[in-house]
C-alpha atoms as a PDB file:
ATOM      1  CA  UNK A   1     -10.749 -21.573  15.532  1.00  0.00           C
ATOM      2  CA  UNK A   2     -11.824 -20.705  19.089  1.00  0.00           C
ATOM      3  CA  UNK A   3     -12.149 -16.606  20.212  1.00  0.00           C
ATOM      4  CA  UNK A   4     -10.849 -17.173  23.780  1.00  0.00           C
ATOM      5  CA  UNK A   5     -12.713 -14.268  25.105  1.00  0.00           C
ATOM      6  CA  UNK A   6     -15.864 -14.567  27.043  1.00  0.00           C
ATOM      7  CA  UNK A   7     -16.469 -11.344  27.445  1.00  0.00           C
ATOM      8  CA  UNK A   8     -20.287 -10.151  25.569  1.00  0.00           C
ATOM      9  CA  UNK A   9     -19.754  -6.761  23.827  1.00  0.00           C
ATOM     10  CA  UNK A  10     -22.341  -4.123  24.855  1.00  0.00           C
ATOM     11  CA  UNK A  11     -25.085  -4.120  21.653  1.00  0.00           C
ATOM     12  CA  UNK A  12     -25.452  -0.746  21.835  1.00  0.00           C
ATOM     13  CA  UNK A  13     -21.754  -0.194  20.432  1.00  0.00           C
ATOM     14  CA  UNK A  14     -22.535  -2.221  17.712  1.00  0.00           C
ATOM     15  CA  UNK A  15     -24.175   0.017  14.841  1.00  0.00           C
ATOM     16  CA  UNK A  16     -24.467  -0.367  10.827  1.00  0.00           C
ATOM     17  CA  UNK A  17     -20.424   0.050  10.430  1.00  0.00           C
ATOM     18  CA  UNK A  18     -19.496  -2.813  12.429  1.00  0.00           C
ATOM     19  CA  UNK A  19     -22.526  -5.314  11.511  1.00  0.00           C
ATOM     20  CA  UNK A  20     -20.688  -3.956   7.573  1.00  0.00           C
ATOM     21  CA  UNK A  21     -17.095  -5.364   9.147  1.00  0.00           C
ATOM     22  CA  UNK A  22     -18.987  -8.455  10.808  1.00  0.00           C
ATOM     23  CA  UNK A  23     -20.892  -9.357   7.654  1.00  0.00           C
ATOM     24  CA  UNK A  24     -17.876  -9.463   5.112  1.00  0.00           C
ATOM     25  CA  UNK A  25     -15.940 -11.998   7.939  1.00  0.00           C
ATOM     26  CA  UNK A  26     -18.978 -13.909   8.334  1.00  0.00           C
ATOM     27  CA  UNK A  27     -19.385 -14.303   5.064  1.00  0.00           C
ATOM     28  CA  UNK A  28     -16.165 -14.922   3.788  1.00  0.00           C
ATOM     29  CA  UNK A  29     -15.601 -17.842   6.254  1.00  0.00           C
ATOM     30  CA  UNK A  30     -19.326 -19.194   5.503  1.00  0.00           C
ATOM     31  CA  UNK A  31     -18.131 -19.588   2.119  1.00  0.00           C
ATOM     32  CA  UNK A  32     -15.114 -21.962   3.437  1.00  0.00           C
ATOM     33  CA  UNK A  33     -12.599 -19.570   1.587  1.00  0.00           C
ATOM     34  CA  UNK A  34      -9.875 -19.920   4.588  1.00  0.00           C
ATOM     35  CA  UNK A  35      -7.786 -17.618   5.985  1.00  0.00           C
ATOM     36  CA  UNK A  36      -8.527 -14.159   5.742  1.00  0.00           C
ATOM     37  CA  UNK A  37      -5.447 -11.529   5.808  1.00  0.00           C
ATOM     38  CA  UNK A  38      -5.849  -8.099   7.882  1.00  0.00           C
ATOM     39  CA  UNK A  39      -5.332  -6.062   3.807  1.00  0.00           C
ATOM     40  CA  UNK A  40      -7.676  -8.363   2.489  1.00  0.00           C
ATOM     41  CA  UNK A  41     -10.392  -7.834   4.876  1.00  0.00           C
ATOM     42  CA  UNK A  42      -9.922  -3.977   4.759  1.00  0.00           C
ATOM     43  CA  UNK A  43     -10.361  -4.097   0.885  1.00  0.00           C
ATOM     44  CA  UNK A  44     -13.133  -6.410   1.044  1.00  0.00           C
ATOM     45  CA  UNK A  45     -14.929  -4.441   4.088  1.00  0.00           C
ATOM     46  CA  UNK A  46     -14.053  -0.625   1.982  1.00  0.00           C
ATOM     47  CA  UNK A  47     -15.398  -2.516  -0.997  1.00  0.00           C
ATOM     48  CA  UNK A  48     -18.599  -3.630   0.032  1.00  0.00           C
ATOM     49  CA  UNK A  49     -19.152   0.034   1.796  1.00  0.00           C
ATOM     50  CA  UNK A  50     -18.245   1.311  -1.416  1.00  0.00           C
ATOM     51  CA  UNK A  51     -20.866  -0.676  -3.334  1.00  0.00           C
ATOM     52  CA  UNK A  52     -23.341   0.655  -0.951  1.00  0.00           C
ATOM     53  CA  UNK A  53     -22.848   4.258  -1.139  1.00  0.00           C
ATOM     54  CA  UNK A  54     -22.294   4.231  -4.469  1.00  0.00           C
ATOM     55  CA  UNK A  55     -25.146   2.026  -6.015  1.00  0.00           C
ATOM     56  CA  UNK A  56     -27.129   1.853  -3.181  1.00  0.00           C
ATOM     57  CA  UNK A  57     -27.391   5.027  -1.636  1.00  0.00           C
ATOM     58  CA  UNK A  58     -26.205   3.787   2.079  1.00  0.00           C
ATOM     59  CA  UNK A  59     -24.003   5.443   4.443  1.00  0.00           C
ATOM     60  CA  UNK A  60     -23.604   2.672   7.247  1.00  0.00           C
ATOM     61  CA  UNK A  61     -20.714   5.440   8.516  1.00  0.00           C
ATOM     62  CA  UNK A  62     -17.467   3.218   7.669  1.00  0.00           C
ATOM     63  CA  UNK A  63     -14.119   5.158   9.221  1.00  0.00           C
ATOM     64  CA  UNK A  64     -12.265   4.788   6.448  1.00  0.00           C
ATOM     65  CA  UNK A  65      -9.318   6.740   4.280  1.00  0.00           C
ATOM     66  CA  UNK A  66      -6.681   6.381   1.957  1.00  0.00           C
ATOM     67  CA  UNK A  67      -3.506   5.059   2.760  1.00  0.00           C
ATOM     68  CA  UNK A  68      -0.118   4.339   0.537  1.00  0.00           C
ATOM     69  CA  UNK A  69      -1.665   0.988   0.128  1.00  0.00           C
ATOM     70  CA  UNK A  70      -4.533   2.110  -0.786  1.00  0.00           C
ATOM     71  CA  UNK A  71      -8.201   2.665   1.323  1.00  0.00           C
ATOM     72  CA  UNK A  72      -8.041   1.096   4.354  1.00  0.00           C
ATOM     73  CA  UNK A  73     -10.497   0.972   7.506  1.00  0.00           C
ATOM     74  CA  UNK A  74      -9.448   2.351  10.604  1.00  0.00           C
ATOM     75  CA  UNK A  75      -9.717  -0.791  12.477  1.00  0.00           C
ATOM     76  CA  UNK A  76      -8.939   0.636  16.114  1.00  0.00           C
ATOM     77  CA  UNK A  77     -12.157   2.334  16.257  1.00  0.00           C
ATOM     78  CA  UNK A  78     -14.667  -0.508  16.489  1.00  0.00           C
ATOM     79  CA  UNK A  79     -12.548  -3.775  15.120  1.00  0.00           C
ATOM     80  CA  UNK A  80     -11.858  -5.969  18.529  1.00  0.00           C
ATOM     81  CA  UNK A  81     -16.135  -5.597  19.195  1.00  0.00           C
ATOM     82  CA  UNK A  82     -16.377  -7.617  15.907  1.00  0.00           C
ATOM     83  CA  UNK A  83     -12.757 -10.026  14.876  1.00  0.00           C
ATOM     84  CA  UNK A  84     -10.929 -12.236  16.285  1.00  0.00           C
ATOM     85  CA  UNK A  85      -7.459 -12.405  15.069  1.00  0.00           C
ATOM     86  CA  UNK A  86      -5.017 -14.928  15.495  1.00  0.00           C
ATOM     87  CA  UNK A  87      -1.266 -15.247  14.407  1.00  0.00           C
ATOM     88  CA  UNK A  88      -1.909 -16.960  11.022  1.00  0.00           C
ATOM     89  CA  UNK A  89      -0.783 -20.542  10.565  1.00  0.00           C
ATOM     90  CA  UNK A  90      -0.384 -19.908   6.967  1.00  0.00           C
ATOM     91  CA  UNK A  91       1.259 -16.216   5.901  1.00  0.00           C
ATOM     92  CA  UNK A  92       2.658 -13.815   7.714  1.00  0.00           C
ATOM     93  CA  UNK A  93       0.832 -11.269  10.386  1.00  0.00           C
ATOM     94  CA  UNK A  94      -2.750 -12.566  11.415  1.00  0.00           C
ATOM     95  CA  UNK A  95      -6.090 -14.059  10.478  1.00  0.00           C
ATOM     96  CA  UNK A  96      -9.481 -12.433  10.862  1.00  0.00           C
ATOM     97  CA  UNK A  97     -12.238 -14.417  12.033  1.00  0.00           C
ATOM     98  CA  UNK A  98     -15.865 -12.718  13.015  1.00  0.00           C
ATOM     99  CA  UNK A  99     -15.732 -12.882  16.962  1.00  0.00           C
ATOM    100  CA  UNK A 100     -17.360 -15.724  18.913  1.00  0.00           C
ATOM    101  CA  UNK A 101     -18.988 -13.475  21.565  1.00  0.00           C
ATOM    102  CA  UNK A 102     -21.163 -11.751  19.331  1.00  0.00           C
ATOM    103  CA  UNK A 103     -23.943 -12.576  16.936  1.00  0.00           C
ATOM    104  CA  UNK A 104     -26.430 -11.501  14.854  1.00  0.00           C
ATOM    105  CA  UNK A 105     -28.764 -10.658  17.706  1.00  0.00           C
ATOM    106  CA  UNK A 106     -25.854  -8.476  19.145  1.00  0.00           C
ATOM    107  CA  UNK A 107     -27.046  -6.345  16.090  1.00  0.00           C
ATOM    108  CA  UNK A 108     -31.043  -5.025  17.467  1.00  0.00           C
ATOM    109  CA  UNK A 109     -29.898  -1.444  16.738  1.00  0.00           C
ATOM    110  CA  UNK A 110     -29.462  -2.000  13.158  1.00  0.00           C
ATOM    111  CA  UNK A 111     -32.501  -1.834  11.061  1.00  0.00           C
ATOM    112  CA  UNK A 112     -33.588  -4.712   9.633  1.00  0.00           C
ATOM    113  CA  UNK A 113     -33.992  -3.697   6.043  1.00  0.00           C
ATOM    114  CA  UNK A 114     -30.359  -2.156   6.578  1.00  0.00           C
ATOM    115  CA  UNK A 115     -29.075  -5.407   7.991  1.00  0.00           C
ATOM    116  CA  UNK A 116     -30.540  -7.080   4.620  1.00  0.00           C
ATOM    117  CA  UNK A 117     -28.672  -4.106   2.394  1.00  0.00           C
ATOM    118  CA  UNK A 118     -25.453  -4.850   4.079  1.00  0.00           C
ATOM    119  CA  UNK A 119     -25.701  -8.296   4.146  1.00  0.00           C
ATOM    120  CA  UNK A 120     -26.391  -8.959   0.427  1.00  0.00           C
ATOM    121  CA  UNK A 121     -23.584  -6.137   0.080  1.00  0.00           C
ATOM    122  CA  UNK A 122     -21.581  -8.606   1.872  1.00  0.00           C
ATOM    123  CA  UNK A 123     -22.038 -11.233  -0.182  1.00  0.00           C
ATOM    124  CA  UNK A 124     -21.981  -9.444  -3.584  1.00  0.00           C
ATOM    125  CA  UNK A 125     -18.249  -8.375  -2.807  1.00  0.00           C
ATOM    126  CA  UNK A 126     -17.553 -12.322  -1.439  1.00  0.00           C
ATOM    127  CA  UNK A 127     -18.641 -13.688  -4.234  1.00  0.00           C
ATOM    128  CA  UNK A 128     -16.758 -11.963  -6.733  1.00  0.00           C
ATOM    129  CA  UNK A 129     -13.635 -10.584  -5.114  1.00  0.00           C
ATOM    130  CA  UNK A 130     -13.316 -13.169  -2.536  1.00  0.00           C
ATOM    131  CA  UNK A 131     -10.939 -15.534  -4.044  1.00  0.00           C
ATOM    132  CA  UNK A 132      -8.696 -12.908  -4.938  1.00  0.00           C
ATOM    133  CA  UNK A 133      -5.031 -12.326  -2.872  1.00  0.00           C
ATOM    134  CA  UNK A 134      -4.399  -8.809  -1.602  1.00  0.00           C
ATOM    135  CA  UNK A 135      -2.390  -7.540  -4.222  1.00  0.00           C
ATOM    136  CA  UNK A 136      -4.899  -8.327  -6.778  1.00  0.00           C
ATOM    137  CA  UNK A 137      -7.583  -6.204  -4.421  1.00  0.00           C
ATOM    138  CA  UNK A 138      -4.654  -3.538  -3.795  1.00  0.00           C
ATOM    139  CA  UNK A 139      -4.520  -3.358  -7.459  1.00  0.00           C
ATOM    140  CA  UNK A 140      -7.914  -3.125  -8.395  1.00  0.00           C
ATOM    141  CA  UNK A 141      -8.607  -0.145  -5.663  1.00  0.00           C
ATOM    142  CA  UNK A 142      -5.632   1.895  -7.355  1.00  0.00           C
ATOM    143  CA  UNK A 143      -6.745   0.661 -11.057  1.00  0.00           C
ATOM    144  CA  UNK A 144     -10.838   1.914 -10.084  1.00  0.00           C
ATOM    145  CA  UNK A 145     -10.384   4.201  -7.418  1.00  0.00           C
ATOM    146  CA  UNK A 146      -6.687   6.222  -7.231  1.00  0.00           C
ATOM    147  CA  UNK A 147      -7.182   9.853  -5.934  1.00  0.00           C
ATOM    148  CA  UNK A 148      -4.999  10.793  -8.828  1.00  0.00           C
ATOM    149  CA  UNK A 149      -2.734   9.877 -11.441  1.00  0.00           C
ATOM    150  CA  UNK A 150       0.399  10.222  -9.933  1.00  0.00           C
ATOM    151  CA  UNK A 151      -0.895   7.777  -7.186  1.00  0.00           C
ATOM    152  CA  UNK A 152      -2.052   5.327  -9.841  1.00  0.00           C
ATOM    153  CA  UNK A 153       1.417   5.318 -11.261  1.00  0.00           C
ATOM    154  CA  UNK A 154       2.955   5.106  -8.062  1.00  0.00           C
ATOM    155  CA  UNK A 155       1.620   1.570  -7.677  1.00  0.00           C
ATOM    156  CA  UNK A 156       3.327   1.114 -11.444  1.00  0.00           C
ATOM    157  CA  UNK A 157       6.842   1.576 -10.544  1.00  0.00           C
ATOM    158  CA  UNK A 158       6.223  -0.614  -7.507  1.00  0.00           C
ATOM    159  CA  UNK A 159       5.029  -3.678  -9.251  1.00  0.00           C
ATOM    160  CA  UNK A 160       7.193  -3.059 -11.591  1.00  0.00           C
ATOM    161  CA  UNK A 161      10.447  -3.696  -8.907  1.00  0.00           C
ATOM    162  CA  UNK A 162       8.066  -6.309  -7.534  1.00  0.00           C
ATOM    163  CA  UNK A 163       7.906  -8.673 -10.665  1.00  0.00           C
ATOM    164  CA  UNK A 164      11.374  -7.853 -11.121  1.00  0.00           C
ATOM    165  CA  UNK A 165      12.490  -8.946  -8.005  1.00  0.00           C
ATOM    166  CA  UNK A 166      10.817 -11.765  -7.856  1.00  0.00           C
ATOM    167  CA  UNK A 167      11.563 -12.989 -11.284  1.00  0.00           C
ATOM    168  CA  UNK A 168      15.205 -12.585 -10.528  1.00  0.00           C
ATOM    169  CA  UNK A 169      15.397 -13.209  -6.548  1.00  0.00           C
ATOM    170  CA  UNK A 170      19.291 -14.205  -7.750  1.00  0.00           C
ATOM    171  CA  UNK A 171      20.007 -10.923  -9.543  1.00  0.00           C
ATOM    172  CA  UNK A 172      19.432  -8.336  -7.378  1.00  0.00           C
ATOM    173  CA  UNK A 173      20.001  -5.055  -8.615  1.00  0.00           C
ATOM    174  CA  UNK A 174      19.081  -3.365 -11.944  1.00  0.00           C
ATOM    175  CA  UNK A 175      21.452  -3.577 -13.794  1.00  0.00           C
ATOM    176  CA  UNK A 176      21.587  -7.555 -14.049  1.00  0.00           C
ATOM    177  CA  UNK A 177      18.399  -7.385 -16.159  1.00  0.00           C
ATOM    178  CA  UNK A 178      19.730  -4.945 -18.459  1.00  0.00           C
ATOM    179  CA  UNK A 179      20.149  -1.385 -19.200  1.00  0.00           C
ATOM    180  CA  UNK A 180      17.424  -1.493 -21.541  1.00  0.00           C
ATOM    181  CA  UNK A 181      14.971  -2.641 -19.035  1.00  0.00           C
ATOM    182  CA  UNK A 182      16.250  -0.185 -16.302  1.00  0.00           C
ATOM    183  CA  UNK A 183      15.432   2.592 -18.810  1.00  0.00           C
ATOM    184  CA  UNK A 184      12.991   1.570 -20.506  1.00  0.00           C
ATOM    185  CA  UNK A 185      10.633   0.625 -17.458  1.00  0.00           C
ATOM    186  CA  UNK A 186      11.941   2.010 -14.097  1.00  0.00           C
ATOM    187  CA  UNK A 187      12.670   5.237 -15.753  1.00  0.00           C
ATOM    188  CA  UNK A 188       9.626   5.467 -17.775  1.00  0.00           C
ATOM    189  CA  UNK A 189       7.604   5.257 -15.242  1.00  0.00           C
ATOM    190  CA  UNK A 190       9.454   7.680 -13.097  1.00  0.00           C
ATOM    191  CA  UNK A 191       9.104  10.714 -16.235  1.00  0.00           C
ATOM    192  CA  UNK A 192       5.340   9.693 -16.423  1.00  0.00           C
ATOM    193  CA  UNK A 193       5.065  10.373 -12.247  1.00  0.00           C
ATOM    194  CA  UNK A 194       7.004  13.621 -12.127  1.00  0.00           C
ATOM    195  CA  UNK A 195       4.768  14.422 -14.925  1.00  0.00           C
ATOM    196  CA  UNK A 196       1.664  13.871 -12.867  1.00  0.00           C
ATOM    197  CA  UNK A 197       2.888  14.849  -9.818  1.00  0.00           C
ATOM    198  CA  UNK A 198       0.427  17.745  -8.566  1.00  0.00           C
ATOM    199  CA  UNK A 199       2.709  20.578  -8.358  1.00  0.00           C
ATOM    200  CA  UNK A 200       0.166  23.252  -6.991  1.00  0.00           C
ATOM    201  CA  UNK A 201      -2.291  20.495  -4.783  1.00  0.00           C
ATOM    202  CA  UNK A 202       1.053  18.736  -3.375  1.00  0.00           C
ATOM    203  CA  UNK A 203       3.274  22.406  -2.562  1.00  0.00           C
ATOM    204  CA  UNK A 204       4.687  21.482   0.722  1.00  0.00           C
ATOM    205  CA  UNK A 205       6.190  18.382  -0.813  1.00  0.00           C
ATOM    206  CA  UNK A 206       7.399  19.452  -4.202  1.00  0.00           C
ATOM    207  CA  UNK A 207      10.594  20.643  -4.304  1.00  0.00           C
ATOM    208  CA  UNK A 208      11.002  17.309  -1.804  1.00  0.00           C
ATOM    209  CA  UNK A 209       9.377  15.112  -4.225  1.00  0.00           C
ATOM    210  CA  UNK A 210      12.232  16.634  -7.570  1.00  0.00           C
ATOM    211  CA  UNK A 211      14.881  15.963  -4.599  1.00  0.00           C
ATOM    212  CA  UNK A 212      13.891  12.410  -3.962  1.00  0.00           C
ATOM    213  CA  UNK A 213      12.962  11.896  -7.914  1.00  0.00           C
ATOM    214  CA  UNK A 214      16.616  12.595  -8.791  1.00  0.00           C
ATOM    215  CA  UNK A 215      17.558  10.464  -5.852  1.00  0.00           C
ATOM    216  CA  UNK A 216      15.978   7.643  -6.953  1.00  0.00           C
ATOM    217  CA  UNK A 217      17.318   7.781 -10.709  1.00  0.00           C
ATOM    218  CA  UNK A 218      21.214   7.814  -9.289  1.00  0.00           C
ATOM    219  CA  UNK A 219      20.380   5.062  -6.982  1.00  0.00           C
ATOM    220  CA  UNK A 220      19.085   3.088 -10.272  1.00  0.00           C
ATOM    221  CA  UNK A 221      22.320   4.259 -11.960  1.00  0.00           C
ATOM    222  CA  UNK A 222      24.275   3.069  -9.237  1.00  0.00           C
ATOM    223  CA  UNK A 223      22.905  -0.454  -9.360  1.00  0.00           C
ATOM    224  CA  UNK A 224      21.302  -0.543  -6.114  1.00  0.00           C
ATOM    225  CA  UNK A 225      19.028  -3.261  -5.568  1.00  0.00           C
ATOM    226  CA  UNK A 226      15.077  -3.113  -6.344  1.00  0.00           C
ATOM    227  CA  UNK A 227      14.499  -4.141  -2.916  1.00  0.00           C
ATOM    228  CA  UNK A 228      16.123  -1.188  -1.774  1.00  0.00           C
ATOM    229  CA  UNK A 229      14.837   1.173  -4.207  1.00  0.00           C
ATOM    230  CA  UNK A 230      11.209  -0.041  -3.091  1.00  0.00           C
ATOM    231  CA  UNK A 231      11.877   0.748   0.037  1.00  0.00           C
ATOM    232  CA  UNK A 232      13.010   4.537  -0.742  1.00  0.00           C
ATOM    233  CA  UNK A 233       9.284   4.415  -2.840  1.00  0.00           C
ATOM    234  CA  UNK A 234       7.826   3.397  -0.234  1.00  0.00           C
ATOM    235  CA  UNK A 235       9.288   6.193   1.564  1.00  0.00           C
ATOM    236  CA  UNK A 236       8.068   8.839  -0.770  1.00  0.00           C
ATOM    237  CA  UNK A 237       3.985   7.530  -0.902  1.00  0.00           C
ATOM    238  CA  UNK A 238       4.039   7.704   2.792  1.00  0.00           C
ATOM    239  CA  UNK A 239       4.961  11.064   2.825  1.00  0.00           C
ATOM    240  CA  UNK A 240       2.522  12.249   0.432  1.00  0.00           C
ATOM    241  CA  UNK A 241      -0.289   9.980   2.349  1.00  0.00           C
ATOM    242  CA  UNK A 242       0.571  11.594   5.807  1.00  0.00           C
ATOM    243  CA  UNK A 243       0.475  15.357   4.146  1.00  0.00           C
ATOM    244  CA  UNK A 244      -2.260  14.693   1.505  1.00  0.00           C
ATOM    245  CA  UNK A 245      -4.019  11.845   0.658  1.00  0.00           C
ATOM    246  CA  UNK A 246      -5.595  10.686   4.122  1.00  0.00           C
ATOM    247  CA  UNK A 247      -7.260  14.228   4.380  1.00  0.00           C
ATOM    248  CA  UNK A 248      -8.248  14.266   0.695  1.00  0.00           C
ATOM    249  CA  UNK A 249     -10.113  10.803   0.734  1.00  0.00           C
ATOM    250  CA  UNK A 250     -11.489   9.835   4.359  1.00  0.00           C
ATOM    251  CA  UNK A 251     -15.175   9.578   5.743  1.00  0.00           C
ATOM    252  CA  UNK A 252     -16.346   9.316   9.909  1.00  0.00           C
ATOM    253  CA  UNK A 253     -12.980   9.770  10.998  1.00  0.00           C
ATOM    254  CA  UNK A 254     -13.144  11.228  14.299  1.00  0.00           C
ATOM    255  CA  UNK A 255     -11.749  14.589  15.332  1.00  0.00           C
ATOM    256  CA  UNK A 256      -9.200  13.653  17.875  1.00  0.00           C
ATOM    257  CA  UNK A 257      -7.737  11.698  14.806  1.00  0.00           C
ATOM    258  CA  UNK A 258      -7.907  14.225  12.353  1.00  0.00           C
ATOM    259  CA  UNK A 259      -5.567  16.825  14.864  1.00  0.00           C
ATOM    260  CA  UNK A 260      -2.873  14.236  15.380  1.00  0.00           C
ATOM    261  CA  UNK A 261      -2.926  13.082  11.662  1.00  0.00           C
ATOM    262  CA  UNK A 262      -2.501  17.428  11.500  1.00  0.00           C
ATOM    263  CA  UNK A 263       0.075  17.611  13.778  1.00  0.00           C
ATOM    264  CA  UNK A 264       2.198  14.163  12.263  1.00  0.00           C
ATOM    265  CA  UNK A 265       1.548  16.069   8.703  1.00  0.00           C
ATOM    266  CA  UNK A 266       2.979  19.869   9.593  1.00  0.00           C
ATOM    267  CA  UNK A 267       6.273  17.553  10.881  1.00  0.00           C
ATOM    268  CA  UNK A 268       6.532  15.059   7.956  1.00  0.00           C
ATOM    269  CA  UNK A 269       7.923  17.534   4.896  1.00  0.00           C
ATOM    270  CA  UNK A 270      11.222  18.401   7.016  1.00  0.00           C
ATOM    271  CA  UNK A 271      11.392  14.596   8.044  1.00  0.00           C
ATOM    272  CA  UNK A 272      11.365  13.217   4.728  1.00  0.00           C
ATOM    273  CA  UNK A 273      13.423  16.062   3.143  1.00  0.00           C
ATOM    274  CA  UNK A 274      16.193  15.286   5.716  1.00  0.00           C
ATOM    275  CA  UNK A 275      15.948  11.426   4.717  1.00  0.00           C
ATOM    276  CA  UNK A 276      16.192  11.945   1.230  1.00  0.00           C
ATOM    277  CA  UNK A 277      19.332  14.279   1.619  1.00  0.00           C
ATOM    278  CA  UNK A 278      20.808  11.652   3.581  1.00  0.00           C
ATOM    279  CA  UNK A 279      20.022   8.864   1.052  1.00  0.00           C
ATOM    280  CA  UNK A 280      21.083  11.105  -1.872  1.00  0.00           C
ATOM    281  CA  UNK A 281      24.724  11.190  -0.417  1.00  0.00           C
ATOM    282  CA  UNK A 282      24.381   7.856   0.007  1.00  0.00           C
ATOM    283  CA  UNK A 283      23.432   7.515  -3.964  1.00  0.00           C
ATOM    284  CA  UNK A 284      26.363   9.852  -4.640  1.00  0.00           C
ATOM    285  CA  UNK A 285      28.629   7.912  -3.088  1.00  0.00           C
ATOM    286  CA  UNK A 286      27.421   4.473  -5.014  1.00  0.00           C
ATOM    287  CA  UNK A 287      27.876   5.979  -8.276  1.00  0.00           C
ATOM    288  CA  UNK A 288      30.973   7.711  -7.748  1.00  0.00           C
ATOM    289  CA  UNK A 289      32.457   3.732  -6.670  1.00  0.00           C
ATOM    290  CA  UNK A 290      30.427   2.013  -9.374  1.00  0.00           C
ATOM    291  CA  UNK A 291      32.174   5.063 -11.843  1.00  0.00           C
ATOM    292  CA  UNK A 292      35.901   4.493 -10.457  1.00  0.00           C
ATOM    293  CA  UNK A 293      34.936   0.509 -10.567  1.00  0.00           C
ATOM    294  CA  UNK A 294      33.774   0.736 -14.365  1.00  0.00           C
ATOM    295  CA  UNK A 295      37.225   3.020 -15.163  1.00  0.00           C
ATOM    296  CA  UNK A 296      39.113   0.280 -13.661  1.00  0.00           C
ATOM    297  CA  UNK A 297      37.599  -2.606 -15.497  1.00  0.00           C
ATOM    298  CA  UNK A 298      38.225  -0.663 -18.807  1.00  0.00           C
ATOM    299  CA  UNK A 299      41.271   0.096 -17.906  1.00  0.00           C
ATOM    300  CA  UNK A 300      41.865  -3.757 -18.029  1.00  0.00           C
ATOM    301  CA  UNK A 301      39.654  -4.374 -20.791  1.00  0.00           C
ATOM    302  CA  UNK A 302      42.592  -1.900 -22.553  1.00  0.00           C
ATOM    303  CA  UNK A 303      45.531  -3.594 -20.887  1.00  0.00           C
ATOM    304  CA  UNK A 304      44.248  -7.426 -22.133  1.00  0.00           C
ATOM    305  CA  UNK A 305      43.465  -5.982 -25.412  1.00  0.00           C
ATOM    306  CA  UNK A 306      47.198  -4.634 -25.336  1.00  0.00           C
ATOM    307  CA  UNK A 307      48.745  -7.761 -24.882  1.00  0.00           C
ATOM    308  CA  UNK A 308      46.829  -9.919 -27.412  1.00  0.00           C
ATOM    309  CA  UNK A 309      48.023  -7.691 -30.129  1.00  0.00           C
ATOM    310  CA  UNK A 310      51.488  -7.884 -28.856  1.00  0.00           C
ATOM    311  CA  UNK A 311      51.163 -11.476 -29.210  1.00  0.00           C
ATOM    312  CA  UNK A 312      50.168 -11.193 -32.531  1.00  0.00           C
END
């Protein structure tokens, strides 16, 4: 697919980072594996910087952090020097492609035993996560690499509405697959977060987080539909990456960043409070009519009942 722009980058913007970024697109499309996703190529890129740090001993100076799906790069600080991406023809958002207008020789300020390191990095991560779909690379980042244990479970309640709604696309809420498997999964995995939740390391969102926890469980009780309830999850791990987790686990982010991510986190506690309160009337509300509904229907149940003895 053709990069319409003709424009050369400057070379001496292009450093070890971005010949990191280049490498993993050139290499995943040298390899013929198709389309490449914007999450995949994040989890490919943050794995193959991983690898290097970690067993290599190489800091190319990836901007990366943690996000509520996980590490992700931040793309807008080097990313249209190196991809092209159009709309995909085959999934939703777009495709990353390594950029037309640049090259390997676009690369003279990288060293060339670094280029090699980064390149076979490149490759090592192709080859053996390459074929995988985002989720599976989402889940292996929170299965090796979760900040904590509440974040690792997290990701557990939400593939556990995931498989459920996609196993039953024509059942929508809870309750259609059971009681047993509402309690026995959904809130399961709900006692196991609130007890890993970091009280002390997560203050400014605690008594939020036991607001939105009860939320949650009377939106389950009130048959509300997983999409719905991942949505309100999804609510929740944003929160706690916009206060927390993107401060606790980034590297080469640049100051001007770091103050607005400050600013957006000093606002975010009241925000999501104020959500949750308005969602938890909401739940209120649903259980109250799902309560008079159920006293009705037994009120039948009686009535029926009733009659076929009078019949008798």
């Amino acid at each position: 697919m053709a990069d319409d722009s003709s424009t050369r980058v400057d070379s001496r913007d292009l450093g070890p980072a971005e010949y990191l970024a280049y490498s993993v697109l050139s290499v995943y499309h040298e390899e013929g594996s198709g389309e490449l996703g914007r999450t995949a190529y994040h989890k490919l890129t943050t794995l193959a910087d991983r690898y290097l740090r970690n067993e290599r001993g190489i800091d190319v100076g990836l901007p990366s952090y943690w996000y509520f799906y996980g590490e992700t790069i931040r793309e807008s600080a080097f990313e249209e020097q190196i991809a092209f991406s159009p709309t995909s023809n085959h999934r939703q958002g777009r495709a990353y492609y390594p950029a037309e207008r640049i090259d390997e020789s676009d690369f003279s300020n990288v060293d060339t035993e670094l280029k090699r390191e980064v390149r076979s990095a490149a490759w090592r991560v192709v080859e053996e996560h390459g074929s995988k779909g985002w989720r599976e690379l989402e889940a292996l980042q929170y299965r090796e690499y979760s900040p904590n244990d509440f974040v690792a479970s997290y990701r557990d309640l939400r593939e556990v509405l995931n498989a459920k709604s996609k196993t039953h696309r024509q059942q929508s809420s809870l309750s259609a697959h059971g009681d047993a498997w509402r309690k026995t999964n959904v809130t399961s995995v709900l006692d196991t977060m609130v007890e890993r939740f970091p009280a002390e390391e997560y203050e400014l969102l605690y008594d939020e987080y036991l607001l939105w926890d009860d939320t949650f469980r009377l939106l389950v009780d009130a048959e509300t539909p997983a999409t719905e309830l991942r949505e309100f999850l999804e609510e929740m791990i944003e929160a706690v990456s916009v206060v927390y987790l993107r401060f606790q686990r980034h590297q080469h982010i640049e100051p001007r960043t770091i103050q607005m991510w400050a600013r957006e986190a000093r606002e975010k506690p009241a925000a999501f409070k104020s959500s949750v309160e308005s969602k938890r009337t909401e739940a209120i509300e649903l259980t109250e009519s799902t309560g008079a509904l159920e006293d009705v229907a037994e009120s039948y149940n009686e009535t029926i009942l009733e009659e076929i003895e009078d019949l008798d």
